[in-house]
PDB file of N, CA and C in Angstrom:
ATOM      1  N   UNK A   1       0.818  -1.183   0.000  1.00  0.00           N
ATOM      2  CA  UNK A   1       0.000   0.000   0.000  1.00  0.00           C
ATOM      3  C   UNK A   1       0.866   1.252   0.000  1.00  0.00           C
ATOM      4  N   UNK A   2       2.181   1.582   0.655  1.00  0.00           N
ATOM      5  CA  UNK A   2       2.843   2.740   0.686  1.00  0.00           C
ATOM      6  C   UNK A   2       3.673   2.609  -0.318  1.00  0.00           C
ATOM      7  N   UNK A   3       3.645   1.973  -1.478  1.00  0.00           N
ATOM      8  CA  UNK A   3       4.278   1.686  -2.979  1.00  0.00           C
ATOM      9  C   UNK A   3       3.246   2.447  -3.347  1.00  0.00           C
ATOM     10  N   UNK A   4       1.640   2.758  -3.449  1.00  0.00           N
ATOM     11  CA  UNK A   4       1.106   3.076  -4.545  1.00  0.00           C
ATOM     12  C   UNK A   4       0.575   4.750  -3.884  1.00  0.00           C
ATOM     13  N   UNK A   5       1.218   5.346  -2.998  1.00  0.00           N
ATOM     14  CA  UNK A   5       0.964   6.521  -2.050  1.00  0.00           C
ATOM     15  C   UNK A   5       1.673   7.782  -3.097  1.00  0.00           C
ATOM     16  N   UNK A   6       0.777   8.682  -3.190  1.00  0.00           N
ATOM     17  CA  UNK A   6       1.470   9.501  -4.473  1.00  0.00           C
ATOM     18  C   UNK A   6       2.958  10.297  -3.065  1.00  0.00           C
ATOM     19  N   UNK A   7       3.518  10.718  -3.523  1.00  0.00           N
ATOM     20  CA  UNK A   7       4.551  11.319  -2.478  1.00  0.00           C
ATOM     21  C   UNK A   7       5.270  12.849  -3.380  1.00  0.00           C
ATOM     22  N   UNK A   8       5.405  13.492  -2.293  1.00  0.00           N
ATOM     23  CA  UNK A   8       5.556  15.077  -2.714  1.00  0.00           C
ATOM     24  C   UNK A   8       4.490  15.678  -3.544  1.00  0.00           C
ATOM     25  N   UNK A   9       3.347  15.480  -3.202  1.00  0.00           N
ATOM     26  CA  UNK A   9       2.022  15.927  -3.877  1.00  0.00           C
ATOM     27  C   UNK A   9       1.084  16.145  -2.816  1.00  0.00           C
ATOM     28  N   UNK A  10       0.665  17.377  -2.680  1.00  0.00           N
ATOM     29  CA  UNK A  10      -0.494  17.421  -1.579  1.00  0.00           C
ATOM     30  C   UNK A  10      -1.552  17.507  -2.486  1.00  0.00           C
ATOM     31  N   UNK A  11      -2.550  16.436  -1.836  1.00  0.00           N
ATOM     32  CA  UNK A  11      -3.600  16.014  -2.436  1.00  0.00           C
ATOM     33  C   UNK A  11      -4.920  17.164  -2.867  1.00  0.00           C
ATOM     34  N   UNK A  12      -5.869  17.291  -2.976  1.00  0.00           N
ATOM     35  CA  UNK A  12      -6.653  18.530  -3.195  1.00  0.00           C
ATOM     36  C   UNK A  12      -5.930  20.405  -3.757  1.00  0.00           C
ATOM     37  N   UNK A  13      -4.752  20.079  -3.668  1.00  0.00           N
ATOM     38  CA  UNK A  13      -4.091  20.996  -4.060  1.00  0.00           C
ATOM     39  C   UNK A  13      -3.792  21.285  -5.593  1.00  0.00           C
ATOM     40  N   UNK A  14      -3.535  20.601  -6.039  1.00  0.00           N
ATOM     41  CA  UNK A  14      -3.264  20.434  -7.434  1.00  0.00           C
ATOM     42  C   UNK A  14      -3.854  19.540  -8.318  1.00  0.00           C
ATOM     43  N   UNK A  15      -4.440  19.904  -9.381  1.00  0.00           N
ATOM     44  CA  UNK A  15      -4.841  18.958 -10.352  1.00  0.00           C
ATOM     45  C   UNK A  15      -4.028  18.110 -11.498  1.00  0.00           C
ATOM     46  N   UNK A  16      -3.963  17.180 -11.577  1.00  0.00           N
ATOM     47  CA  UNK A  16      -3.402  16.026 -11.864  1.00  0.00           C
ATOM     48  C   UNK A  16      -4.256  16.334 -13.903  1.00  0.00           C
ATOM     49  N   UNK A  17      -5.246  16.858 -13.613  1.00  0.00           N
ATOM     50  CA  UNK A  17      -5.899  17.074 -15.105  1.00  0.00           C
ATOM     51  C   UNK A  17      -5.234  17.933 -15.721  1.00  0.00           C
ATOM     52  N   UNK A  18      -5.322  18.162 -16.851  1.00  0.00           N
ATOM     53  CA  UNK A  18      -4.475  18.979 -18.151  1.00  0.00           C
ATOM     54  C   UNK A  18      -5.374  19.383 -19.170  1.00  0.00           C
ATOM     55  N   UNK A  19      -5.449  20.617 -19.390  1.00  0.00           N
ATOM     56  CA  UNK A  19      -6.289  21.150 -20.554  1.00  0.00           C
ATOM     57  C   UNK A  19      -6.011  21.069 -21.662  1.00  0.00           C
ATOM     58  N   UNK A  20      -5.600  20.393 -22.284  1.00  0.00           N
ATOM     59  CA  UNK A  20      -5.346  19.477 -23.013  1.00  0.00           C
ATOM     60  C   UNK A  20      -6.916  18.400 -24.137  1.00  0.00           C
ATOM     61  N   UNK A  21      -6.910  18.936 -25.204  1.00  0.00           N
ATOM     62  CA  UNK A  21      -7.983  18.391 -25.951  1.00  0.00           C
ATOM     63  C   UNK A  21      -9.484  18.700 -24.889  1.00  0.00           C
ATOM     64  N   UNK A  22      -9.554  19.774 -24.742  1.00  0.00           N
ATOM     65  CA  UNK A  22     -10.699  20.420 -24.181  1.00  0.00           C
ATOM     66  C   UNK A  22     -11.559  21.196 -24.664  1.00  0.00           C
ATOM     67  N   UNK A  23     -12.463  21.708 -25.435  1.00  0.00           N
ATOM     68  CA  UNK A  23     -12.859  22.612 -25.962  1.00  0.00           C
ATOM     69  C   UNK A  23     -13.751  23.375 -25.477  1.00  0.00           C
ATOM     70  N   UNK A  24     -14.209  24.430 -24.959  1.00  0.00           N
ATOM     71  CA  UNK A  24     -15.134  25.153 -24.145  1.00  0.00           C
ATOM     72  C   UNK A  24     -16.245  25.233 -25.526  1.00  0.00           C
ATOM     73  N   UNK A  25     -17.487  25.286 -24.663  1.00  0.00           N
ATOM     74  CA  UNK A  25     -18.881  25.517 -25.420  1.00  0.00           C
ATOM     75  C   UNK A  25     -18.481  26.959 -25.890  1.00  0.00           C
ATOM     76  N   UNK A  26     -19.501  26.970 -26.922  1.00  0.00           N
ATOM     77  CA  UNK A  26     -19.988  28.081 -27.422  1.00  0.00           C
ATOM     78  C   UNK A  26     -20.146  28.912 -26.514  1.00  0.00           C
ATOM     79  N   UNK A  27     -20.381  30.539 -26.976  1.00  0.00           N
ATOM     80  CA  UNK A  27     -20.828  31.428 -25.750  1.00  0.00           C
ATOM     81  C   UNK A  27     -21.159  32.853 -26.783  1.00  0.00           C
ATOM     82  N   UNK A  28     -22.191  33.367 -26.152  1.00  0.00           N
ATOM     83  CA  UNK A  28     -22.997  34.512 -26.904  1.00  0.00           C
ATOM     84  C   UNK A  28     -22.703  35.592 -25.448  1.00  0.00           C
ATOM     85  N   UNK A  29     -22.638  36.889 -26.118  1.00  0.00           N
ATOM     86  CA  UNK A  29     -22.726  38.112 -25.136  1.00  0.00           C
ATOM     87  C   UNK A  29     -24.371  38.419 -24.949  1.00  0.00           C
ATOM     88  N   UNK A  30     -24.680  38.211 -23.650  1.00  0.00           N
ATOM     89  CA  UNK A  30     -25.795  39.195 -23.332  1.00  0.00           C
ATOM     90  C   UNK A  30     -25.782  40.199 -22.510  1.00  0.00           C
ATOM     91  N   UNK A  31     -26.340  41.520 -22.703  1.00  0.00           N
ATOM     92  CA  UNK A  31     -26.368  42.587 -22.349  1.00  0.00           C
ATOM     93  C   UNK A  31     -27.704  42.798 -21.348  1.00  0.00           C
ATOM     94  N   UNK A  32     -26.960  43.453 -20.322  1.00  0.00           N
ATOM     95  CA  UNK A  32     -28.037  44.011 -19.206  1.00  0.00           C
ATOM     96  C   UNK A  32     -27.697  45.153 -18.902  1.00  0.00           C
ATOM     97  N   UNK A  33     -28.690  46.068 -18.925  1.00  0.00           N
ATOM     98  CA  UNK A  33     -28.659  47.676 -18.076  1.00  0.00           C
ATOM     99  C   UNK A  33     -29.579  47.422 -17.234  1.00  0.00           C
ATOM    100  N   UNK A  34     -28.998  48.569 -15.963  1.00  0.00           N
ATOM    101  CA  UNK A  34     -29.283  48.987 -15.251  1.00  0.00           C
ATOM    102  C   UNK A  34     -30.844  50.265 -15.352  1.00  0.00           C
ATOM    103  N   UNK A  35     -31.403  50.822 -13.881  1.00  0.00           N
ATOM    104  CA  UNK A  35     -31.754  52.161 -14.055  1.00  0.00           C
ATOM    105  C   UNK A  35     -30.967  53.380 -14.431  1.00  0.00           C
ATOM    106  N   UNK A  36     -29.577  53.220 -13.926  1.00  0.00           N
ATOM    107  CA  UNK A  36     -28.998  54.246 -13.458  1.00  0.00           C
ATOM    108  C   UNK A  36     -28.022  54.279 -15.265  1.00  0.00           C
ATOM    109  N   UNK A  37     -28.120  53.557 -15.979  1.00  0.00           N
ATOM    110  CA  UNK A  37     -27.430  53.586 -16.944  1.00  0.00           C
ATOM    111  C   UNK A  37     -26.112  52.590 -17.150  1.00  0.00           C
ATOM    112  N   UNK A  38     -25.826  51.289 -15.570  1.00  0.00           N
ATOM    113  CA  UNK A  38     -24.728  50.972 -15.767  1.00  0.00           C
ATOM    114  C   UNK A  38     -25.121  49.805 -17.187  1.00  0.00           C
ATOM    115  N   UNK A  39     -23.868  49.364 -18.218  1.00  0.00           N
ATOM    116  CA  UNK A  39     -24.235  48.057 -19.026  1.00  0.00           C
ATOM    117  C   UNK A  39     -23.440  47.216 -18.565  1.00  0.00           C
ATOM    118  N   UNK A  40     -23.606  45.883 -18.289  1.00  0.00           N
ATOM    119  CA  UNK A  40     -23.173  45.101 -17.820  1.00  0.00           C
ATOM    120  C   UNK A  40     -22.951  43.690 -19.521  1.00  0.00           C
ATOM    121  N   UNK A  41     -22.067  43.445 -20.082  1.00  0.00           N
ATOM    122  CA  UNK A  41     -21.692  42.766 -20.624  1.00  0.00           C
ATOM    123  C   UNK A  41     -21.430  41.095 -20.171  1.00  0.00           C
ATOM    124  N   UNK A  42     -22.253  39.940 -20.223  1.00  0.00           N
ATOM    125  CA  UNK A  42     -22.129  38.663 -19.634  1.00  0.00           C
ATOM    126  C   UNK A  42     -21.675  37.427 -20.598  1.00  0.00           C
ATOM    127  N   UNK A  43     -20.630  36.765 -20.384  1.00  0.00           N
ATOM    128  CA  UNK A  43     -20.822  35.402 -21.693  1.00  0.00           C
ATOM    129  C   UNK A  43     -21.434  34.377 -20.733  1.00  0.00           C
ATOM    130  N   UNK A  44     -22.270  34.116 -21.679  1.00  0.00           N
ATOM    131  CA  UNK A  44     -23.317  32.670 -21.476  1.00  0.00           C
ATOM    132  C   UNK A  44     -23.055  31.697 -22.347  1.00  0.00           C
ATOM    133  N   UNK A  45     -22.872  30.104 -21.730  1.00  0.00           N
ATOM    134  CA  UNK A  45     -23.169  29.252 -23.046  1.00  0.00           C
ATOM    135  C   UNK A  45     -24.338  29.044 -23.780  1.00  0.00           C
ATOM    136  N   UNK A  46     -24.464  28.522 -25.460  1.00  0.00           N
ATOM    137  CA  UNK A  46     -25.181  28.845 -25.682  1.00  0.00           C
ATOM    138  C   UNK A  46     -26.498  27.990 -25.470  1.00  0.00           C
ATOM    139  N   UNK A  47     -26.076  26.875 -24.661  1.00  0.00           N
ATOM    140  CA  UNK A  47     -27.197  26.391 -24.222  1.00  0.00           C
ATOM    141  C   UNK A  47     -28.173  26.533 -23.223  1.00  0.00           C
ATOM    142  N   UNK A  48     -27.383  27.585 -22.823  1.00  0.00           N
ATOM    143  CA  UNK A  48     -28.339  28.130 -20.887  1.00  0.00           C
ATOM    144  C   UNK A  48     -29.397  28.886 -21.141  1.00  0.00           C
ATOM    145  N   UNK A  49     -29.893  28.934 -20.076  1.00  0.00           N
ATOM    146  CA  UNK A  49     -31.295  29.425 -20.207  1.00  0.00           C
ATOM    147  C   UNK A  49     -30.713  30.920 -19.872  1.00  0.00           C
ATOM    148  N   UNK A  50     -30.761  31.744 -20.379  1.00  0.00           N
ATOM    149  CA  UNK A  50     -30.091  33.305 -20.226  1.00  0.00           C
ATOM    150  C   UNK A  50     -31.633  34.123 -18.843  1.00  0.00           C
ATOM    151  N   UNK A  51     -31.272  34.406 -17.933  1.00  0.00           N
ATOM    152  CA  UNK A  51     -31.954  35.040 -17.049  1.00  0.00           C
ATOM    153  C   UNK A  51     -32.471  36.669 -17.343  1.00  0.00           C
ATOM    154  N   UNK A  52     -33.928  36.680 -17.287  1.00  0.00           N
ATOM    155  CA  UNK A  52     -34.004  37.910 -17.535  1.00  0.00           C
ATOM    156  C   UNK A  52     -33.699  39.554 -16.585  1.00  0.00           C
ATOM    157  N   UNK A  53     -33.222  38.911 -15.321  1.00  0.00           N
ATOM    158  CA  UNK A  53     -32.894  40.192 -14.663  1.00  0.00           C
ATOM    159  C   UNK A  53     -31.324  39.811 -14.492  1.00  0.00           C
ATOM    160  N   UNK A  54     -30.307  40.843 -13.681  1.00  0.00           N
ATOM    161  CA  UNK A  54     -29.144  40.373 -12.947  1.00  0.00           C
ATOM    162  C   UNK A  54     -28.808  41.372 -12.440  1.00  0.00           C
ATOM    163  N   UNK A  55     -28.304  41.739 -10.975  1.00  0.00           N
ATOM    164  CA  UNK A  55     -28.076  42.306 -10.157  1.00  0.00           C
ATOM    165  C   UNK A  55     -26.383  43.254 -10.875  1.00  0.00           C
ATOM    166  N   UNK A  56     -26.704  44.592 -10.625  1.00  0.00           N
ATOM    167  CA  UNK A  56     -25.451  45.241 -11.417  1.00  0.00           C
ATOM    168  C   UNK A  56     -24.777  45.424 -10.511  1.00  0.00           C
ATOM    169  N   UNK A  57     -23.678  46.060 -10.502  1.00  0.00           N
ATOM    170  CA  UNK A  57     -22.512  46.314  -9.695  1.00  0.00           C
ATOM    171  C   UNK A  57     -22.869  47.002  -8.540  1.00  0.00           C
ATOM    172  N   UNK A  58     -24.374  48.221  -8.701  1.00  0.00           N
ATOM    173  CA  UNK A  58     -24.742  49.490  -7.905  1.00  0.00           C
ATOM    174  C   UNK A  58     -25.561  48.612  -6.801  1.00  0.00           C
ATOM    175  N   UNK A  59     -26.238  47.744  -7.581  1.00  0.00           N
ATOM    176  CA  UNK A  59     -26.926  47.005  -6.511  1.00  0.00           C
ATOM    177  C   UNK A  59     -28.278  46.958  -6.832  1.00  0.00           C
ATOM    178  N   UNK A  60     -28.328  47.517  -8.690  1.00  0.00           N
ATOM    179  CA  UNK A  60     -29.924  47.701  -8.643  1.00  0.00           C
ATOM    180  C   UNK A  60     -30.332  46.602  -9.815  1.00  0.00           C
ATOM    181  N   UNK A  61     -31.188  46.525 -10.022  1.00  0.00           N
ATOM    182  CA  UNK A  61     -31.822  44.882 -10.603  1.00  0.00           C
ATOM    183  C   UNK A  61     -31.391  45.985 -11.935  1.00  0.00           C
ATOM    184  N   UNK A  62     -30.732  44.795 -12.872  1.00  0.00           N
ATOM    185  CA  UNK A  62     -30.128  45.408 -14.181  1.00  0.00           C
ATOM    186  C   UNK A  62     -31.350  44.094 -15.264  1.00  0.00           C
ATOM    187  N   UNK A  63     -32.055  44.628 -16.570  1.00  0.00           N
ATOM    188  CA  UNK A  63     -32.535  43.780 -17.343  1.00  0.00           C
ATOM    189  C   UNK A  63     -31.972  43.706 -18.458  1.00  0.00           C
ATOM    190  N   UNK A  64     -32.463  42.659 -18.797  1.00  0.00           N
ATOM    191  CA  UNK A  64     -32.085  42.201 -20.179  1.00  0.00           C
ATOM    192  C   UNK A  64     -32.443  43.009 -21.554  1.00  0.00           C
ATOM    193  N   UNK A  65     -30.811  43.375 -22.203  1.00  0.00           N
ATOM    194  CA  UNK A  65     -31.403  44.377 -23.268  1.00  0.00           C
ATOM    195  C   UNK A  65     -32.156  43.615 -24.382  1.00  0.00           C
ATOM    196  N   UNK A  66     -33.252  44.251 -24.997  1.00  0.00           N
ATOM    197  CA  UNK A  66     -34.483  43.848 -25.422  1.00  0.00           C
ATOM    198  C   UNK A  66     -34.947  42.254 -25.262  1.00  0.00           C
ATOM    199  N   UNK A  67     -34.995  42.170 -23.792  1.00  0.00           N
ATOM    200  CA  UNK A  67     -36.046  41.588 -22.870  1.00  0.00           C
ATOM    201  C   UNK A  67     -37.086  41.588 -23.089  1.00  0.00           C
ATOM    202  N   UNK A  68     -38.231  40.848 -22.580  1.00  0.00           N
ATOM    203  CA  UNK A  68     -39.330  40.724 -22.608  1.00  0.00           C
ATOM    204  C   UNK A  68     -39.538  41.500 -21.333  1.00  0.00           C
ATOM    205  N   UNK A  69     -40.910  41.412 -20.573  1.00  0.00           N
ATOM    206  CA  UNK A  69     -41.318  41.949 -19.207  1.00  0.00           C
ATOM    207  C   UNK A  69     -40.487  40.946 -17.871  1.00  0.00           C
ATOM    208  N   UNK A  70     -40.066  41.396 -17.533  1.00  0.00           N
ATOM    209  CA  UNK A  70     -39.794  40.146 -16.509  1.00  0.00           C
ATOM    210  C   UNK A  70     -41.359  39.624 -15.821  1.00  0.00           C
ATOM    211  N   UNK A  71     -41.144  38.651 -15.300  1.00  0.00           N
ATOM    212  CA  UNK A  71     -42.620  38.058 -14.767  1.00  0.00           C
ATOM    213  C   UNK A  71     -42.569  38.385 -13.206  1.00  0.00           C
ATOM    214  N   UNK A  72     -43.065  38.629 -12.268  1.00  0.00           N
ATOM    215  CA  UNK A  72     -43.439  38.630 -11.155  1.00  0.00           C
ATOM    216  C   UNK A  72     -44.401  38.066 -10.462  1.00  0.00           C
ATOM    217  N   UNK A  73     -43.803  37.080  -9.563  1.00  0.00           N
ATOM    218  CA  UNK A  73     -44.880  36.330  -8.523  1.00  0.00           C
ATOM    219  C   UNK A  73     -45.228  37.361  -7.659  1.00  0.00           C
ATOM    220  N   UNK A  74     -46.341  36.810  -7.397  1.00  0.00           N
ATOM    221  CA  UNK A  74     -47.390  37.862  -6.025  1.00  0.00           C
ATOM    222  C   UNK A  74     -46.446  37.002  -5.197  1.00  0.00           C
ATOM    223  N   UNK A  75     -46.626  38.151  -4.065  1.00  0.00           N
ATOM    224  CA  UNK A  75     -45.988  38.001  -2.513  1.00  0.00           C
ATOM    225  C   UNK A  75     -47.228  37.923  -2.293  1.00  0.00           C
ATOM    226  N   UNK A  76     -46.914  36.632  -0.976  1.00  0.00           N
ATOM    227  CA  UNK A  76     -48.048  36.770   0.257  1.00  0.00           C
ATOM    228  C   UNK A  76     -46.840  38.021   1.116  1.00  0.00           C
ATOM    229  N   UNK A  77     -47.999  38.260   1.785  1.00  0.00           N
ATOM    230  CA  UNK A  77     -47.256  39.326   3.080  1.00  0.00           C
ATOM    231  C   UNK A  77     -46.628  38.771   4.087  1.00  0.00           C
ATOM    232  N   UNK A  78     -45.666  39.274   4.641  1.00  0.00           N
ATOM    233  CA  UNK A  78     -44.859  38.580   5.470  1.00  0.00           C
ATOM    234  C   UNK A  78     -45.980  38.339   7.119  1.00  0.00           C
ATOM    235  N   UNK A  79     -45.928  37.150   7.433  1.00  0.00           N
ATOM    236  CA  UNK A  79     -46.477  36.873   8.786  1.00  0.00           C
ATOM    237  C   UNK A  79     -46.049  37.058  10.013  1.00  0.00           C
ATOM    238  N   UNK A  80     -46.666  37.923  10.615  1.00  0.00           N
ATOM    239  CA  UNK A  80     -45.512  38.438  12.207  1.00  0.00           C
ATOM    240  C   UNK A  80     -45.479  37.686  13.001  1.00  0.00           C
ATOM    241  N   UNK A  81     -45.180  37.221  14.404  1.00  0.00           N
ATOM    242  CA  UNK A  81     -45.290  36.476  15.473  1.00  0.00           C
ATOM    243  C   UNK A  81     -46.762  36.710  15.764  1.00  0.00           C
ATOM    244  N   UNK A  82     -47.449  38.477  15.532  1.00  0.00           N
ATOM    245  CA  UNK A  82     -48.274  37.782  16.103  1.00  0.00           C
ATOM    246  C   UNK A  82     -49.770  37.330  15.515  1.00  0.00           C
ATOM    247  N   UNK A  83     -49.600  37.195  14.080  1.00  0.00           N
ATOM    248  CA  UNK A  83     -50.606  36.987  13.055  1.00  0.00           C
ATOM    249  C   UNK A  83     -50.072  35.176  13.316  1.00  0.00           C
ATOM    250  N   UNK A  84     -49.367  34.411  13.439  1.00  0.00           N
ATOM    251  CA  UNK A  84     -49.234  33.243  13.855  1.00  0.00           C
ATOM    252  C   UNK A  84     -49.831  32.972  15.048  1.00  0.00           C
ATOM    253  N   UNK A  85     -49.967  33.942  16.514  1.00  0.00           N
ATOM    254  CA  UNK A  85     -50.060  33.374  17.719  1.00  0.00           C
ATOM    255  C   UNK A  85     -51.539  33.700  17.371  1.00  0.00           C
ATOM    256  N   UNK A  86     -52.362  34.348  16.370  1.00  0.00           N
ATOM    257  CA  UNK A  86     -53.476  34.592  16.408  1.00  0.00           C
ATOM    258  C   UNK A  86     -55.010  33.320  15.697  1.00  0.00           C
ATOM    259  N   UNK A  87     -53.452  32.816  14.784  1.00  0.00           N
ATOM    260  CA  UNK A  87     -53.673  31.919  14.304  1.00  0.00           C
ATOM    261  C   UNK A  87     -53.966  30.265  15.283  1.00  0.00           C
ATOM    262  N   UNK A  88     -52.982  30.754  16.138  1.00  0.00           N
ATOM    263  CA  UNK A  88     -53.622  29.428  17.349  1.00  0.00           C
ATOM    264  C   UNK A  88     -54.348  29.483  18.407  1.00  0.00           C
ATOM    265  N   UNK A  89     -54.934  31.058  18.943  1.00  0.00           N
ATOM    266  CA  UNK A  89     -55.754  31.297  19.762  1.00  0.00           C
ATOM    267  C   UNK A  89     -56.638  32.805  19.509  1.00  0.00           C
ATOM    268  N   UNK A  90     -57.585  32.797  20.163  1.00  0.00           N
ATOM    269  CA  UNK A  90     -58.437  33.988  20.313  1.00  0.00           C
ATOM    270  C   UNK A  90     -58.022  34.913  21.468  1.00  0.00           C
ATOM    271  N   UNK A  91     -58.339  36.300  20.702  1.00  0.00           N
ATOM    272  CA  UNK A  91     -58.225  37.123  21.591  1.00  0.00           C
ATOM    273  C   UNK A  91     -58.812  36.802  23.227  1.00  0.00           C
ATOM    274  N   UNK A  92     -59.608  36.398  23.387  1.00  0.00           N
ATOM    275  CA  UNK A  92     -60.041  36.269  24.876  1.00  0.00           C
ATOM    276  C   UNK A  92     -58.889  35.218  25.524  1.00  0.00           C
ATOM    277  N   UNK A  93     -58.889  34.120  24.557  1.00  0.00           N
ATOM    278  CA  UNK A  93     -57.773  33.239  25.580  1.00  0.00           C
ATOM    279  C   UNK A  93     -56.579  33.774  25.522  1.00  0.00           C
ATOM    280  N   UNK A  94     -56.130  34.746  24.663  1.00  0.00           N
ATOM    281  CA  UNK A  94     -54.938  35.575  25.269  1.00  0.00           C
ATOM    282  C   UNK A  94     -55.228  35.642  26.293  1.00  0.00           C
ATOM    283  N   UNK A  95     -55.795  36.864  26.800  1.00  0.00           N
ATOM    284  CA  UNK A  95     -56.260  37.710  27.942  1.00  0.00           C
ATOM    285  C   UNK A  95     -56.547  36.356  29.161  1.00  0.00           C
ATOM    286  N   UNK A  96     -57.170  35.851  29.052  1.00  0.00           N
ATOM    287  CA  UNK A  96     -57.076  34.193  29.873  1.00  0.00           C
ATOM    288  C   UNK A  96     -55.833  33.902  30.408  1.00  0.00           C
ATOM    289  N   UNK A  97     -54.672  33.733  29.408  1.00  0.00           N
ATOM    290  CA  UNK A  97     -53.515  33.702  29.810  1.00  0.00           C
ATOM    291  C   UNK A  97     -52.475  34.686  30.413  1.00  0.00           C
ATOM    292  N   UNK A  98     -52.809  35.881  29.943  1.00  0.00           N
ATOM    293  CA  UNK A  98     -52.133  36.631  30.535  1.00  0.00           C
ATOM    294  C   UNK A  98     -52.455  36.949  31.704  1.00  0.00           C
ATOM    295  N   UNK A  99     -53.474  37.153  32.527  1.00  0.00           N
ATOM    296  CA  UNK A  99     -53.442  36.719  33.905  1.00  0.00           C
ATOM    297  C   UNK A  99     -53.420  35.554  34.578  1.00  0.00           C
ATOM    298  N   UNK A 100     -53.304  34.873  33.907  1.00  0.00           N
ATOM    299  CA  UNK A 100     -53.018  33.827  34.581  1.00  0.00           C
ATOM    300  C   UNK A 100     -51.013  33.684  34.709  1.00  0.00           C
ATOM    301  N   UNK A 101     -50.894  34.662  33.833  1.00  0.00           N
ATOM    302  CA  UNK A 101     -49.022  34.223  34.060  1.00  0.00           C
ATOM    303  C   UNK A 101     -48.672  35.347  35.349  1.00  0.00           C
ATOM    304  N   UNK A 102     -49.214  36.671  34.614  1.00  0.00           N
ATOM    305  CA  UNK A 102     -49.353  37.671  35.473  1.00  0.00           C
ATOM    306  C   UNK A 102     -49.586  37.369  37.050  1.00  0.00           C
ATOM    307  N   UNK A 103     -50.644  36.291  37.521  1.00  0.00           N
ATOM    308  CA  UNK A 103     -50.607  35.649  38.782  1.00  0.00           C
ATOM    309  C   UNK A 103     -49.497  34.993  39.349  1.00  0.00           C
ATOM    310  N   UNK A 104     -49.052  34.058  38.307  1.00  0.00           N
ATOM    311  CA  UNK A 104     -47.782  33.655  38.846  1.00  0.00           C
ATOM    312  C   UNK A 104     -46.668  34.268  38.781  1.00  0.00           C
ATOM    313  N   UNK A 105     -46.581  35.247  38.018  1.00  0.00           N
ATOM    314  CA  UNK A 105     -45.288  36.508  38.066  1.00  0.00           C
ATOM    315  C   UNK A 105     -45.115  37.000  39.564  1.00  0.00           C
ATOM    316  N   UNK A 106     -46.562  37.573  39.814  1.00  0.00           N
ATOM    317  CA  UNK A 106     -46.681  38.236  41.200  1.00  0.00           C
ATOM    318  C   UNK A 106     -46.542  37.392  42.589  1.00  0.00           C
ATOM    319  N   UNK A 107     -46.727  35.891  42.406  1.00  0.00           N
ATOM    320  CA  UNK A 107     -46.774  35.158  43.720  1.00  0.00           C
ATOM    321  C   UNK A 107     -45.311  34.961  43.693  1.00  0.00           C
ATOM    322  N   UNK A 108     -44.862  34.708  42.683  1.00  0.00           N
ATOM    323  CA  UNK A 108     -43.428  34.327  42.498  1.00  0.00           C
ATOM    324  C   UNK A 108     -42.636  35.703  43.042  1.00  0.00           C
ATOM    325  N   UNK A 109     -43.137  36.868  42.833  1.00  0.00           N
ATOM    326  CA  UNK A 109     -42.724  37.723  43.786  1.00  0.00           C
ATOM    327  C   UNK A 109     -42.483  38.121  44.793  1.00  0.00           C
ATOM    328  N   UNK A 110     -43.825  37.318  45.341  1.00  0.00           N
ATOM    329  CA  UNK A 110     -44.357  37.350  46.475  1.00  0.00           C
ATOM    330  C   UNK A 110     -45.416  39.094  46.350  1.00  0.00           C
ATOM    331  N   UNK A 111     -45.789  39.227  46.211  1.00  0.00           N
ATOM    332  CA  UNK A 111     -46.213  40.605  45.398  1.00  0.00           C
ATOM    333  C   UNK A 111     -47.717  40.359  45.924  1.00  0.00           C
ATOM    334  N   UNK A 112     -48.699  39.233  45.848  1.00  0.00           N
ATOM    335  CA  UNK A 112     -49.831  38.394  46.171  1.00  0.00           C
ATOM    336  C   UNK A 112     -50.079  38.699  47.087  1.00  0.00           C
ATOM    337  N   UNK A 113     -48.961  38.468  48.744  1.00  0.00           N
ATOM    338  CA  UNK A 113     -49.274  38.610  49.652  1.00  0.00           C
ATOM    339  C   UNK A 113     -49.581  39.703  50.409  1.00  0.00           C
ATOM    340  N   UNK A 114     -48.897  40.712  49.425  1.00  0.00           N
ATOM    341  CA  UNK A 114     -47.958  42.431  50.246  1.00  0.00           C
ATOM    342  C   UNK A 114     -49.771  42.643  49.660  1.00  0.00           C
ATOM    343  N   UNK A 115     -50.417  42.365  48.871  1.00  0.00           N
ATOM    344  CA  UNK A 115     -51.680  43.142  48.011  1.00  0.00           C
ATOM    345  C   UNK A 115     -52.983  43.309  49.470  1.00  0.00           C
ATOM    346  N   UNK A 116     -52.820  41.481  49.769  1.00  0.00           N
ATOM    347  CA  UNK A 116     -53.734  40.944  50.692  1.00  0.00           C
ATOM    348  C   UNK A 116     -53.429  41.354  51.969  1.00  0.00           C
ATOM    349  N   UNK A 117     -52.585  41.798  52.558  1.00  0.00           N
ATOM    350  CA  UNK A 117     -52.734  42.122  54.063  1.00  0.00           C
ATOM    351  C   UNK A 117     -53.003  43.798  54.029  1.00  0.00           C
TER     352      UNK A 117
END
């Protein structure tokens, strides 16, 4: 086994492959602007599905020059904590619960007793 151990080669480091009889795909330029006027120049192969938006350098959604519309999914609205907690109880059994924690907040205080004497 330490006959077939490659030696003076760290492994993941270097590729053992050679570019050599390789030929890269085809590739077409597509063009995206920005709002602001930046153009952004991209090579794609020519088999990919070319994306109709791409984020420009500024940070603002750059489209595809003579693009179609881009499509847009509806958003649902984002759900808060408490459109979820509303979702598992009613307003009254809130209120149910909250004195009831509120009770034990205060005994745990001792707070209960100081009320009653």
């Amino acid at each position: 086994m330490a006959d077939r151990a490659l030696r003076g080669t760290r492994l993941g480091a270097f590729s053992m492959e050679s570019d050599a009889n390789v030929v890269p795909s085809e590739r077409r330029i597509t063009v995206y602007v920005c709002p602001q006027g930046h153009r952004s120049e991209l090579p794609f192969s020519i088999e990919a599905d070319i994306p109709p938006s791409w984020e420009c350098r500024c940070g603002a959604v750059a489209r595809l020059l003579d693009g179609g519309e881009i499509e847009t999914k509806p958003t649902r609205p984002q759900r808060t904590h408490w459109d979820m907690l509303l979702e598992r109880r009613s307003i009254p059994e809130l209120e149910e619960l909250l004195q009831e924690r509120l009770q034990l907040l205060r005994a745990s205080r001792g707070e209960g007793s100081r009320q009653s004497a």
